[in-house]
PDB file of N, CA and C in Angstrom:
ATOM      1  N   UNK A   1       0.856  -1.176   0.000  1.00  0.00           N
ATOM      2  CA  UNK A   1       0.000   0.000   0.000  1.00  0.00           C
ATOM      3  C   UNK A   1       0.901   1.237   0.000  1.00  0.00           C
ATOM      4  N   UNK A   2       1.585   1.563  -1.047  1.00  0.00           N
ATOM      5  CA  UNK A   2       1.835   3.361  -1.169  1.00  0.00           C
ATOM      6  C   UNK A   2       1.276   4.171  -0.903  1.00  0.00           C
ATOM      7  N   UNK A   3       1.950   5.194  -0.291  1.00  0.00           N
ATOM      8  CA  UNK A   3       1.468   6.538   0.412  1.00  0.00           C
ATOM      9  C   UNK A   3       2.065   7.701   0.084  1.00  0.00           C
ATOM     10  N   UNK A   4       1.754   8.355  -0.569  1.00  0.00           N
ATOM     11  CA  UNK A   4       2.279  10.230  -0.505  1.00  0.00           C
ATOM     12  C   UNK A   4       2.013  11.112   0.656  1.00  0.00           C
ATOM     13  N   UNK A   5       2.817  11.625   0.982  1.00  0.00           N
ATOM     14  CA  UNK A   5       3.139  12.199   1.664  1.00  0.00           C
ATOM     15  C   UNK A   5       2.893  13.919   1.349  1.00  0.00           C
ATOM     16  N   UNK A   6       2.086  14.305   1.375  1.00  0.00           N
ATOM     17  CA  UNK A   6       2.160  15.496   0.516  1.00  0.00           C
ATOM     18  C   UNK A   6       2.341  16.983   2.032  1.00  0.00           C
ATOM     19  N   UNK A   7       3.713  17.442   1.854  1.00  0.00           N
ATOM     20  CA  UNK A   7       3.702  18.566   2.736  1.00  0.00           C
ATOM     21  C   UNK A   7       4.598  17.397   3.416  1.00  0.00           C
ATOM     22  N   UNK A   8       5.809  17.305   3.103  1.00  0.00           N
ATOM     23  CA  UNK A   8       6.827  16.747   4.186  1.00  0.00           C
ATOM     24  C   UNK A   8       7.523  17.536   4.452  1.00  0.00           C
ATOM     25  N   UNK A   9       7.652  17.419   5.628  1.00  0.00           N
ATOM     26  CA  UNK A   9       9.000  18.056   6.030  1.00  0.00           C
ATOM     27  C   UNK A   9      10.012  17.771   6.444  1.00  0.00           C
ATOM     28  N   UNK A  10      11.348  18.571   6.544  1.00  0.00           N
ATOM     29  CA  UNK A  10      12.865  17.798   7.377  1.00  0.00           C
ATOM     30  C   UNK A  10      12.854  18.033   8.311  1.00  0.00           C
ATOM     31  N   UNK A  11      12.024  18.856   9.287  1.00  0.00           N
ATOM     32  CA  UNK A  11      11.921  19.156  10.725  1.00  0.00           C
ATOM     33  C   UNK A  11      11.121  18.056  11.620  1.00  0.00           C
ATOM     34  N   UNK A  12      12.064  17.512  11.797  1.00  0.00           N
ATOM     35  CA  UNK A  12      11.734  16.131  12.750  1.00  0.00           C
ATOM     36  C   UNK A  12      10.711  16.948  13.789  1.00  0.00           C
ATOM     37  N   UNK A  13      10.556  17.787  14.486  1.00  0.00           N
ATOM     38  CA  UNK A  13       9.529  18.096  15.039  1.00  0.00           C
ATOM     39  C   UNK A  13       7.477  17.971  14.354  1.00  0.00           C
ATOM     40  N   UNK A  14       8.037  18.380  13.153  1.00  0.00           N
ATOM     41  CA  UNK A  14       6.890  18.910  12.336  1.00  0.00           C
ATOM     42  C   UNK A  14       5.990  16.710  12.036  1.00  0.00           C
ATOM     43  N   UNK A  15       4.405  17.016  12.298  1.00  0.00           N
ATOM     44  CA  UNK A  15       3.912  15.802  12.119  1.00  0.00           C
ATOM     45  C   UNK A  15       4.283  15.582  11.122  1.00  0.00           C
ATOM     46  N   UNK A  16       4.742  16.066   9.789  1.00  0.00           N
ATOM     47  CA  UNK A  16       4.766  15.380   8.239  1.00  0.00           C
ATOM     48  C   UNK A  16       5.586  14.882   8.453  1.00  0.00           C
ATOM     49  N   UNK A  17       6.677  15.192   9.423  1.00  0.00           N
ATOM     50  CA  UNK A  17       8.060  14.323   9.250  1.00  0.00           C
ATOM     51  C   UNK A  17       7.786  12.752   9.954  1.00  0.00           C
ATOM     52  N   UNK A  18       7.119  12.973  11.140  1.00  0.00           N
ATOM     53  CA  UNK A  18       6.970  11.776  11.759  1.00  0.00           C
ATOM     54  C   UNK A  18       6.214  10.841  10.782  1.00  0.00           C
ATOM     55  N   UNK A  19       5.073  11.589  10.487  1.00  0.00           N
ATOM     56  CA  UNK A  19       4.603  10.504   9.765  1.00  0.00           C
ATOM     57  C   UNK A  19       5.536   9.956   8.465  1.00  0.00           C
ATOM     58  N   UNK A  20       6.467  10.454   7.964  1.00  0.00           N
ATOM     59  CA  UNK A  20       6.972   9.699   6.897  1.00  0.00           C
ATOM     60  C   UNK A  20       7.907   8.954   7.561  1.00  0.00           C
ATOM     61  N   UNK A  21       8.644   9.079   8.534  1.00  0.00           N
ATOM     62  CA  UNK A  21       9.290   8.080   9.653  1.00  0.00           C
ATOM     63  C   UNK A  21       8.379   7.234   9.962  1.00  0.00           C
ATOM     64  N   UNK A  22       7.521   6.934  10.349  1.00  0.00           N
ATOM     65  CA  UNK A  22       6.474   5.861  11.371  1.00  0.00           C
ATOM     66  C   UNK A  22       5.807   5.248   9.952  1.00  0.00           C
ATOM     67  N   UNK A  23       5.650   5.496   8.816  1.00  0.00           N
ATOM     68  CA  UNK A  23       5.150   4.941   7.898  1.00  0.00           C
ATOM     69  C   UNK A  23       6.624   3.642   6.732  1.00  0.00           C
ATOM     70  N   UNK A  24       7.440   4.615   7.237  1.00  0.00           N
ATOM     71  CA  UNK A  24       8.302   4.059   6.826  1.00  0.00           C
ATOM     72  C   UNK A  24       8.784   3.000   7.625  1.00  0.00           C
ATOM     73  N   UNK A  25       8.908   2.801   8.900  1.00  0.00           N
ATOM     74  CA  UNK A  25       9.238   2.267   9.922  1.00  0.00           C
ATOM     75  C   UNK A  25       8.212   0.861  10.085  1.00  0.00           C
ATOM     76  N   UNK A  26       6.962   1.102   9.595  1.00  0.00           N
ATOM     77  CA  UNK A  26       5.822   0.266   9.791  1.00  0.00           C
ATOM     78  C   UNK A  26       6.181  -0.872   8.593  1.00  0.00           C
ATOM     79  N   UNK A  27       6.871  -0.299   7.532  1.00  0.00           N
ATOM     80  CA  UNK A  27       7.272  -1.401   5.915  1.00  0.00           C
ATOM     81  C   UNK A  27       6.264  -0.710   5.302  1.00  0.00           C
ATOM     82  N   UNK A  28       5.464   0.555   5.382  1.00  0.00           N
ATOM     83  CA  UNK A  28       4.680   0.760   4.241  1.00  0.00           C
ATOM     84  C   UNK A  28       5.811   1.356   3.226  1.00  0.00           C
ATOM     85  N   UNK A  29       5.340   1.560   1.689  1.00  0.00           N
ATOM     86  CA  UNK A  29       5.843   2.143   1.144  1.00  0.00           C
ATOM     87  C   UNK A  29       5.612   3.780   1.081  1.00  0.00           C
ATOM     88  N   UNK A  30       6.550   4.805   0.652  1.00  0.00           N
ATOM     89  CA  UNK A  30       6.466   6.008   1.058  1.00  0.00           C
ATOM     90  C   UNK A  30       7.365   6.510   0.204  1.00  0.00           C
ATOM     91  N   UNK A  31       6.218   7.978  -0.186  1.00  0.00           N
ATOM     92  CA  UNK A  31       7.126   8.715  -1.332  1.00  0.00           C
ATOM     93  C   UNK A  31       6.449   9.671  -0.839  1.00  0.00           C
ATOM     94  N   UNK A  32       7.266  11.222  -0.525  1.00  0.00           N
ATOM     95  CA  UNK A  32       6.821  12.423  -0.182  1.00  0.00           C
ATOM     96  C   UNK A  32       7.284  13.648  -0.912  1.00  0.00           C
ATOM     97  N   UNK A  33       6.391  14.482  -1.065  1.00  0.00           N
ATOM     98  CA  UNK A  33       6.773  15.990  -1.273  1.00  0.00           C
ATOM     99  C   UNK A  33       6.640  17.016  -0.506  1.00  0.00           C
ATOM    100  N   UNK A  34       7.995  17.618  -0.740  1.00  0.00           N
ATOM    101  CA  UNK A  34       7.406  19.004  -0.116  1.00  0.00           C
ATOM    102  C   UNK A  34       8.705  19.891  -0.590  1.00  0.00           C
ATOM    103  N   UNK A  35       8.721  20.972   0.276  1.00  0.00           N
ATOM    104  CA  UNK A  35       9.344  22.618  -0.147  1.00  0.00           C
ATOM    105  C   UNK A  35      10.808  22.790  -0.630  1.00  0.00           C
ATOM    106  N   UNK A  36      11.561  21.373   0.752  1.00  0.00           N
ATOM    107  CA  UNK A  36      13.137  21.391   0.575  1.00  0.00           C
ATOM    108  C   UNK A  36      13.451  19.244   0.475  1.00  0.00           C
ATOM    109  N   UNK A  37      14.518  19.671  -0.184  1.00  0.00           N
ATOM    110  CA  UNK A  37      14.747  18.266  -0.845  1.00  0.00           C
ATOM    111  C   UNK A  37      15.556  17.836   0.354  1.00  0.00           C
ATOM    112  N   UNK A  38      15.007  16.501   0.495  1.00  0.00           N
ATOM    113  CA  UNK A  38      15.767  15.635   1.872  1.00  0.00           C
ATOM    114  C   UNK A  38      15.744  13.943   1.975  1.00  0.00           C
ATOM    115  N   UNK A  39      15.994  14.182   2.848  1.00  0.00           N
ATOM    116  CA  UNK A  39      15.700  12.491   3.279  1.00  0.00           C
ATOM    117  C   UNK A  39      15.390  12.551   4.833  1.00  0.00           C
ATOM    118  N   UNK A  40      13.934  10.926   4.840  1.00  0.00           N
ATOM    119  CA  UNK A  40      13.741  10.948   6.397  1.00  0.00           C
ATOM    120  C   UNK A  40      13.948   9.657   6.311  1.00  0.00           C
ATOM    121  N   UNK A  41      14.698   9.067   7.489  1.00  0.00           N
ATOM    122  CA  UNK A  41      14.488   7.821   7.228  1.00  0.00           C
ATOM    123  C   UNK A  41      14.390   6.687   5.878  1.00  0.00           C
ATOM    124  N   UNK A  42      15.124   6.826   5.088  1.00  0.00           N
ATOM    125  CA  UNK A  42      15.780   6.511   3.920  1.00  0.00           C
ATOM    126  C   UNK A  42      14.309   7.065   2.600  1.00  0.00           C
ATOM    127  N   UNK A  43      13.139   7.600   2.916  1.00  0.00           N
ATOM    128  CA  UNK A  43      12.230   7.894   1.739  1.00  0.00           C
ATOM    129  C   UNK A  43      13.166   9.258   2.120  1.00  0.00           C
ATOM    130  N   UNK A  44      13.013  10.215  -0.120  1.00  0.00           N
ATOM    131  CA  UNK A  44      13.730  11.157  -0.169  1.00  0.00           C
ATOM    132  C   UNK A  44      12.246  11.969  -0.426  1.00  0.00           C
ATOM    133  N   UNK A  45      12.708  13.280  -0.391  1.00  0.00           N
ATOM    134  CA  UNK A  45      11.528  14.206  -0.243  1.00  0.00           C
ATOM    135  C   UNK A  45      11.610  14.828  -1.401  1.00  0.00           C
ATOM    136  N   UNK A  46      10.999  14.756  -2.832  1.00  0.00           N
ATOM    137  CA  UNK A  46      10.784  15.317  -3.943  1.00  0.00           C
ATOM    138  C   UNK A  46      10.293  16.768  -3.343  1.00  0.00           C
ATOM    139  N   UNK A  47      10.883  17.552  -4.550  1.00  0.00           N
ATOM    140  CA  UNK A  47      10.743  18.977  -4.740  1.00  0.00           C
ATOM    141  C   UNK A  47       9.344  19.319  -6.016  1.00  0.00           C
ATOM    142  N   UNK A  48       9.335  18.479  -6.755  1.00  0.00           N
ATOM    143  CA  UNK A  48       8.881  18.038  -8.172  1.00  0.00           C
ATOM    144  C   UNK A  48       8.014  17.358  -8.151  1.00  0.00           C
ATOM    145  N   UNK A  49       6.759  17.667  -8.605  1.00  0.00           N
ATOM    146  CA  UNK A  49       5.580  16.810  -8.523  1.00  0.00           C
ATOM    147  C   UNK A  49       5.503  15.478  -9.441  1.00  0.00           C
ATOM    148  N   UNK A  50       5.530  14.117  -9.007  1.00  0.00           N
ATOM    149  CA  UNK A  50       6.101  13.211  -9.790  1.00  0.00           C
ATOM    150  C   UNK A  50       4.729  12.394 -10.300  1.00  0.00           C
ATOM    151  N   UNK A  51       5.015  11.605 -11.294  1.00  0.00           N
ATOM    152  CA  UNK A  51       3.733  10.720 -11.819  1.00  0.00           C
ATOM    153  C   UNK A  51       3.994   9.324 -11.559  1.00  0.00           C
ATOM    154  N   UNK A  52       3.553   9.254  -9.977  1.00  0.00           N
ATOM    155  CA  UNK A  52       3.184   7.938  -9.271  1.00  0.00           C
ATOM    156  C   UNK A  52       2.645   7.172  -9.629  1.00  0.00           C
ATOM    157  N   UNK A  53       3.214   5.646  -9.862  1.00  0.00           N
ATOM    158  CA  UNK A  53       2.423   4.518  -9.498  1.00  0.00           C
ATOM    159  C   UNK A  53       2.035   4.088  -8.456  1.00  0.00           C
ATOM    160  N   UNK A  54       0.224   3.675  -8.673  1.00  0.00           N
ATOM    161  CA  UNK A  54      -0.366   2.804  -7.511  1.00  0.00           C
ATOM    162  C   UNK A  54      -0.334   3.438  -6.000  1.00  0.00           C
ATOM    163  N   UNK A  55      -0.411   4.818  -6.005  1.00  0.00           N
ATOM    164  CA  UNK A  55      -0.559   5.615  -4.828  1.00  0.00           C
ATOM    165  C   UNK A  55      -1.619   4.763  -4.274  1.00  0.00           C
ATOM    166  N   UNK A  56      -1.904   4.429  -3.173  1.00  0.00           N
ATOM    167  CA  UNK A  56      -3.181   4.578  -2.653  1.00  0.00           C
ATOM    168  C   UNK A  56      -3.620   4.776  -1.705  1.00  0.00           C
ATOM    169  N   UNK A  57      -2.724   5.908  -0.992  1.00  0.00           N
ATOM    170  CA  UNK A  57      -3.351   7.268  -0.145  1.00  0.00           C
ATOM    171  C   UNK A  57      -2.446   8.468  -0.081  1.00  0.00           C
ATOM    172  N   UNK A  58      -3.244   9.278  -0.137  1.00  0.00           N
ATOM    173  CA  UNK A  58      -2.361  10.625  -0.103  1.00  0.00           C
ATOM    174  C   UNK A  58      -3.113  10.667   1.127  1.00  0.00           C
ATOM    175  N   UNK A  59      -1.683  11.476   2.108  1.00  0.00           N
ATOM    176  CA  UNK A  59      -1.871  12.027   3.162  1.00  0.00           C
ATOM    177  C   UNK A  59      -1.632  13.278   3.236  1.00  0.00           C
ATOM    178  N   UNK A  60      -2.400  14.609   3.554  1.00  0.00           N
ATOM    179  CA  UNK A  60      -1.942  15.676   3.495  1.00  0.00           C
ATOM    180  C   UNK A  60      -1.406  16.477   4.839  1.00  0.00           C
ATOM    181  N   UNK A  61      -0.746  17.429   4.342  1.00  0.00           N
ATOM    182  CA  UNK A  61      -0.226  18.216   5.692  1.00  0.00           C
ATOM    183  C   UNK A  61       0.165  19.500   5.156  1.00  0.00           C
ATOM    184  N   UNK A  62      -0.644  20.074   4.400  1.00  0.00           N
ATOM    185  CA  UNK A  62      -0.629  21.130   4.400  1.00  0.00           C
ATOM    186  C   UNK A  62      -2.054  22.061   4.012  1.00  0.00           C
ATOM    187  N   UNK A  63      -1.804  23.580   4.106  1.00  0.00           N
ATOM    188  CA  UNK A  63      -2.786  24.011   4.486  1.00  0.00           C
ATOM    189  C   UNK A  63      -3.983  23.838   3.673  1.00  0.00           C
ATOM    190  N   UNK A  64      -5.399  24.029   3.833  1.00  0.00           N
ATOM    191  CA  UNK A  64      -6.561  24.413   2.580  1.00  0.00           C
ATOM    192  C   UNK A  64      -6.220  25.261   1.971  1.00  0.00           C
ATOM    193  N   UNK A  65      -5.597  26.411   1.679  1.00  0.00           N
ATOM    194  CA  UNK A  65      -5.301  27.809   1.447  1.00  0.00           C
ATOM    195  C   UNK A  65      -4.134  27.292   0.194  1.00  0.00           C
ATOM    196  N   UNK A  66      -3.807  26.267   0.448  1.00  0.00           N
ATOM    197  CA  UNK A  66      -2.728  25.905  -0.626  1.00  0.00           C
ATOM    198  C   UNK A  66      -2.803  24.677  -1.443  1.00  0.00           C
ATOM    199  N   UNK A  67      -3.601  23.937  -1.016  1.00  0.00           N
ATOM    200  CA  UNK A  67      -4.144  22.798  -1.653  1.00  0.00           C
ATOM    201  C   UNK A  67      -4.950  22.950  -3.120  1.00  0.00           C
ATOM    202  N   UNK A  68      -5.475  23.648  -3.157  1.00  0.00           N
ATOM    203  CA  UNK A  68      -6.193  23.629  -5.286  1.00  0.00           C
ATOM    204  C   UNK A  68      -4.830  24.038  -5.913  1.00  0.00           C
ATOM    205  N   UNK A  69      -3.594  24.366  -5.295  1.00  0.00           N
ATOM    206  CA  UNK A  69      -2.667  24.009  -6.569  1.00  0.00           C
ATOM    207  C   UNK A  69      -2.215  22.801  -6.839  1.00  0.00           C
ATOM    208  N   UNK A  70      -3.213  21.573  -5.927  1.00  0.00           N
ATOM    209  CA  UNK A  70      -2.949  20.525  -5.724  1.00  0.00           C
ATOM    210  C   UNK A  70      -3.956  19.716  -6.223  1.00  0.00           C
ATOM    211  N   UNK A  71      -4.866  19.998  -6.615  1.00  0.00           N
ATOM    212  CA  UNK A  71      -6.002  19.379  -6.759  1.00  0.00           C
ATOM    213  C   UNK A  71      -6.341  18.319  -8.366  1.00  0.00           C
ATOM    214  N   UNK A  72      -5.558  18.948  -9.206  1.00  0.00           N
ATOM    215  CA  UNK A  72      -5.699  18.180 -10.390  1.00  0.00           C
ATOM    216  C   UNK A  72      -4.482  17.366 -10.264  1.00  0.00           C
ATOM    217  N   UNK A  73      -3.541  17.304  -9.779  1.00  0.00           N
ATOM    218  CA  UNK A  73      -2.173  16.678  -9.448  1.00  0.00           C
ATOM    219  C   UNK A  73      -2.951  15.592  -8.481  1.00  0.00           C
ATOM    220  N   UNK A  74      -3.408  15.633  -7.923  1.00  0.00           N
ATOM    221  CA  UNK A  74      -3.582  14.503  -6.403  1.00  0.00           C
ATOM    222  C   UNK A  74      -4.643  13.362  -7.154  1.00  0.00           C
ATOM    223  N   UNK A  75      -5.171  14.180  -7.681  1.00  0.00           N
ATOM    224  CA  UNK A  75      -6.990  13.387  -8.667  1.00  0.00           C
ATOM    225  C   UNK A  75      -6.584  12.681  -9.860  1.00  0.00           C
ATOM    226  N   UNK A  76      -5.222  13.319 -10.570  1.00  0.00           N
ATOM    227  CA  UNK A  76      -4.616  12.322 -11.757  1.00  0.00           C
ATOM    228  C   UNK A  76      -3.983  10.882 -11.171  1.00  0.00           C
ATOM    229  N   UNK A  77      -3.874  10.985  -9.778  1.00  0.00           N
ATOM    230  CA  UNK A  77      -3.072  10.003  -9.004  1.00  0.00           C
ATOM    231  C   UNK A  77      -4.459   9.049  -8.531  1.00  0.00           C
ATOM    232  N   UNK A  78      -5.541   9.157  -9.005  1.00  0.00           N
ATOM    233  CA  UNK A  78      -6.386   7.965  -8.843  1.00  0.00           C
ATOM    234  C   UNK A  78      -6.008   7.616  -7.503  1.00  0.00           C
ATOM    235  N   UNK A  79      -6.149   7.773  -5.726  1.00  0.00           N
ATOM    236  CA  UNK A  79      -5.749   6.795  -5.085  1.00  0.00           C
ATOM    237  C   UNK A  79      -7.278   6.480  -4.449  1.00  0.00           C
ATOM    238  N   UNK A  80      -6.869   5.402  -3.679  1.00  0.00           N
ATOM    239  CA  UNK A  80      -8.432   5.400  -3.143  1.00  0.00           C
ATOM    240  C   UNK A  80      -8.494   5.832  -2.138  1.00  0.00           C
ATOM    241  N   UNK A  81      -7.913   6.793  -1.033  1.00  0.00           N
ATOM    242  CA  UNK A  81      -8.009   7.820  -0.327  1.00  0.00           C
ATOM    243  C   UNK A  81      -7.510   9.085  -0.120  1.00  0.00           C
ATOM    244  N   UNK A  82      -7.823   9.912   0.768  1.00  0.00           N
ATOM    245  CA  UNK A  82      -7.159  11.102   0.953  1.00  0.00           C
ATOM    246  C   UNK A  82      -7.475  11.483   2.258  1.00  0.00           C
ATOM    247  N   UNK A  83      -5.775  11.344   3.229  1.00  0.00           N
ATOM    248  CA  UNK A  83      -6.442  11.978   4.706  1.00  0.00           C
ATOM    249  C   UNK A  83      -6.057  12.879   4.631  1.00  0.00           C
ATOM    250  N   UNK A  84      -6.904  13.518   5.654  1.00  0.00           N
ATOM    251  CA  UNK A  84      -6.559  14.931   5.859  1.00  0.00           C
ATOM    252  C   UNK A  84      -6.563  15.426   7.355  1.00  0.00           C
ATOM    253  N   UNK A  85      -5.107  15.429   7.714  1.00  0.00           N
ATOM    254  CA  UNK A  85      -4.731  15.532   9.011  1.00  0.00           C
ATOM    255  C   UNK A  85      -4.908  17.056   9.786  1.00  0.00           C
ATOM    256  N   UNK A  86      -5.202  17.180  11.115  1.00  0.00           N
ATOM    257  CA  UNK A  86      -5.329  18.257  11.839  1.00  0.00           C
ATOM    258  C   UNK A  86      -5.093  19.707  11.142  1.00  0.00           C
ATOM    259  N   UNK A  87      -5.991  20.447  10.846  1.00  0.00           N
ATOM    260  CA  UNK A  87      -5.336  21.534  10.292  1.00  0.00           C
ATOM    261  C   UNK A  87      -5.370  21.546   8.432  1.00  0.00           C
ATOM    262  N   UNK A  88      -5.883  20.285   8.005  1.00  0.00           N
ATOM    263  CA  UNK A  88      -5.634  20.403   6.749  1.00  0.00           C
ATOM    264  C   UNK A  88      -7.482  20.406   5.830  1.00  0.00           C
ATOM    265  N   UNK A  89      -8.123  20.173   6.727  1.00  0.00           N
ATOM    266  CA  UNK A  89      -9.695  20.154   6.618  1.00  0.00           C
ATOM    267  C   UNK A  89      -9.845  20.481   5.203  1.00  0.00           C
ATOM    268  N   UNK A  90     -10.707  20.057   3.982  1.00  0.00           N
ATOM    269  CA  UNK A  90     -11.195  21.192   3.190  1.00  0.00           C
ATOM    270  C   UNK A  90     -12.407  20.594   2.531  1.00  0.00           C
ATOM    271  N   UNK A  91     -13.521  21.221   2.828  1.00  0.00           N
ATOM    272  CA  UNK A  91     -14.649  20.474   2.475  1.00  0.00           C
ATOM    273  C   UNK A  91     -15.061  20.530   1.039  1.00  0.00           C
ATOM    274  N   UNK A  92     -14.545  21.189   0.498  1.00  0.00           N
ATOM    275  CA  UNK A  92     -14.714  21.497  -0.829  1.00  0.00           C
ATOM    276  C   UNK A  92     -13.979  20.902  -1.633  1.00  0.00           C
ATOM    277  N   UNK A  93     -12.410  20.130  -1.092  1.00  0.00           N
ATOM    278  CA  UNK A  93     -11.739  19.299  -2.335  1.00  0.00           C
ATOM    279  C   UNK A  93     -12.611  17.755  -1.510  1.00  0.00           C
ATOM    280  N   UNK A  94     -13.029  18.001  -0.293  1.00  0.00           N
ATOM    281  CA  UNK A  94     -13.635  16.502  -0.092  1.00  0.00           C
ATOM    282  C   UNK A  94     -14.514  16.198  -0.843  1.00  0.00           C
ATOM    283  N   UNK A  95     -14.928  17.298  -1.385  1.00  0.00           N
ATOM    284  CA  UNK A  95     -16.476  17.098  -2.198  1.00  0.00           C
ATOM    285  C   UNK A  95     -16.436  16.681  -3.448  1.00  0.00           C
ATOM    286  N   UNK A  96     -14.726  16.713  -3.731  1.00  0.00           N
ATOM    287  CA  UNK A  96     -14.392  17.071  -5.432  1.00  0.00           C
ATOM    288  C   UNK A  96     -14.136  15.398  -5.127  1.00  0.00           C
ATOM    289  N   UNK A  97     -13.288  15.159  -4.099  1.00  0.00           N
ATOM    290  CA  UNK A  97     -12.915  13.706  -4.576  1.00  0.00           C
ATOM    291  C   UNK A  97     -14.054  12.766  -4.287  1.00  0.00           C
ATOM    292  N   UNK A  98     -14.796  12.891  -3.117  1.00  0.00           N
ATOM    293  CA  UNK A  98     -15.906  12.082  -3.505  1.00  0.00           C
ATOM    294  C   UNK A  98     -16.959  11.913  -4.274  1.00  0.00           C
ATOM    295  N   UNK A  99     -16.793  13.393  -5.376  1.00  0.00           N
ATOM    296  CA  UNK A  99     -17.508  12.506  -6.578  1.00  0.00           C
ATOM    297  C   UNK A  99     -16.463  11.808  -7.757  1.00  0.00           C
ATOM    298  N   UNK A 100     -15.470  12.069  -7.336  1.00  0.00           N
ATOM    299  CA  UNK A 100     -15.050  10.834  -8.186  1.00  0.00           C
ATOM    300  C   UNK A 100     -14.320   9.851  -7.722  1.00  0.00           C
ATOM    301  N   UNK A 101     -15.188   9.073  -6.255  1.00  0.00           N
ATOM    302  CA  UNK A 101     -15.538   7.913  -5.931  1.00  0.00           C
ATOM    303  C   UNK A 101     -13.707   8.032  -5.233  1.00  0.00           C
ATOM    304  N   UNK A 102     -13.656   8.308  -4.882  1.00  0.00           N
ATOM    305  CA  UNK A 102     -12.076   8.718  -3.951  1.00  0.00           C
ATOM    306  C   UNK A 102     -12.607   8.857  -2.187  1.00  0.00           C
ATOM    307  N   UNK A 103     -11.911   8.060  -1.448  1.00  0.00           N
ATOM    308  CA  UNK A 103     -12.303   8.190   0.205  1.00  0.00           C
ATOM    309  C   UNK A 103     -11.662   9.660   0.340  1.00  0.00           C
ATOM    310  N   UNK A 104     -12.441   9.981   1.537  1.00  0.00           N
ATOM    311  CA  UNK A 104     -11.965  11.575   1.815  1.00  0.00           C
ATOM    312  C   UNK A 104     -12.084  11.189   3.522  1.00  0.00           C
ATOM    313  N   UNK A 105     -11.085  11.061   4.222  1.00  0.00           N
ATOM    314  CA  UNK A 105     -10.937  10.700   5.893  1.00  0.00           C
ATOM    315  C   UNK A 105     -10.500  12.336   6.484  1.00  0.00           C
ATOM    316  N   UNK A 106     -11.180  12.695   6.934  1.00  0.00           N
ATOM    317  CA  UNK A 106     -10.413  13.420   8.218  1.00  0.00           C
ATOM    318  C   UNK A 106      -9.760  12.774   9.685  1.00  0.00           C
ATOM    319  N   UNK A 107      -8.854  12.591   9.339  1.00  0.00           N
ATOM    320  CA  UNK A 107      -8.100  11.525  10.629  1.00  0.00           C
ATOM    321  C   UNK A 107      -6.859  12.028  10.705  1.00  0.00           C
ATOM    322  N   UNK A 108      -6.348  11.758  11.919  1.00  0.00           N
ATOM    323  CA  UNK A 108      -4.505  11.422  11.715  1.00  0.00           C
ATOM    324  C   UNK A 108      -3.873  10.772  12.066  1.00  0.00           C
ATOM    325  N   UNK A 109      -3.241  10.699  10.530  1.00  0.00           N
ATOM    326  CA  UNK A 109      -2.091   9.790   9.792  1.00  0.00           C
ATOM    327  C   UNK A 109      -1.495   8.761  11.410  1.00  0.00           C
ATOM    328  N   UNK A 110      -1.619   9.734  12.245  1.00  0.00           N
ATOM    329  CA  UNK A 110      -0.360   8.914  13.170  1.00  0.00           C
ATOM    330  C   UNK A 110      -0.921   8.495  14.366  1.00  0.00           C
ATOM    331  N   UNK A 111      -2.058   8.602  14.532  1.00  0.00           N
ATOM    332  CA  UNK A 111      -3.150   8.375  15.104  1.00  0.00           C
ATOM    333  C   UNK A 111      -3.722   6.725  14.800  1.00  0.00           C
ATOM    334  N   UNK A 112      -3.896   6.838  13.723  1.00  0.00           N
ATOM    335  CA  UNK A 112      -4.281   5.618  12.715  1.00  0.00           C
ATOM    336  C   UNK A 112      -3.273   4.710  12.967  1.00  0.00           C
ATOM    337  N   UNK A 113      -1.931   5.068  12.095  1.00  0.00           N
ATOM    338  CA  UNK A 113      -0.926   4.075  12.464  1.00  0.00           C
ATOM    339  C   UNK A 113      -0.998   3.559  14.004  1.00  0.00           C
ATOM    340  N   UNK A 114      -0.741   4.588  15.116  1.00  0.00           N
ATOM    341  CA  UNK A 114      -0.172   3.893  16.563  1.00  0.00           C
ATOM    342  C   UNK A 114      -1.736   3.170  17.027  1.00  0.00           C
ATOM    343  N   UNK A 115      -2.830   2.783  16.007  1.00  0.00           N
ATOM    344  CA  UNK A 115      -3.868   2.518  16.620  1.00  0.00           C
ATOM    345  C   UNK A 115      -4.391   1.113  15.708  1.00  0.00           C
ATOM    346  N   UNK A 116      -3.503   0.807  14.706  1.00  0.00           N
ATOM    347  CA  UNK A 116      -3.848   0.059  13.282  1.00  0.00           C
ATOM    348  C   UNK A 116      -4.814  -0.452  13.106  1.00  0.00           C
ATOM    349  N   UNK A 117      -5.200   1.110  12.150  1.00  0.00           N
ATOM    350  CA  UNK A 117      -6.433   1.653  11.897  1.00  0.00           C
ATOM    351  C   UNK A 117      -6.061   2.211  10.620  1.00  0.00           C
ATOM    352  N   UNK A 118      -4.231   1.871  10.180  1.00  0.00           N
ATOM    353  CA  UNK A 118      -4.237   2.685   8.954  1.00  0.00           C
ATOM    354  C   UNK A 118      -4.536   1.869   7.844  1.00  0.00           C
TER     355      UNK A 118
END
């Protein structure tokens, strides 16, 4: 089960980071983007929006306010979910992906995992 990571970060403090650590750590597979190019825990952090195979969940972590530059990018990626962790709410791309039959979770990512529930 592949996962994007969308809004990673290198600040081990910041949840995007954990979660690409604890996802990685679990044997899921994991591919993330975000602002600065890195590595967490051996997944590297694309700068560059890439054309994924077999995503099948994007996890987000970043804001509503910035997400529709995301929206035809995340929806070409066909996955069959999309969480959307603390802070990342948006009822209006939930609306977009569930009509085209895409899960839309408000949960978190790390929540799920330490509860396996993901």
């Amino acid at each position: 089960m592949k996962t994007l990571v969308l809004g990673a970060s290198l600040k081990p403090h910041r949840f995007s980071h954990k979660a690409v650590a604890k996802l990685a750590s679990k044997g899921y597979e994991v591919v993330a983007f975000g602002l600065n190019e890195g590595e967490i825990n051996g997944v590297t952090i694309d700068t560059k929006l890439k054309e994924y195979n077999d995503i099948h969940t994007v996890t987000l972590y970043m804001n509503p306010n910035r997400q529709p530059d995301f929206y035809e990018y995340i929806l070409s990626l066909q996955p069959e979910r999309v969480i959307f962790n603390p802070g990342t709410e948006n009822p209006d791309f939930c609306k977009m992906l569930q009509e085209k039959e895409i899960k839309c979770e408000v949960a978190c990512t790390l929540v799920m995992l330490a509860s396996n529930q993901y």
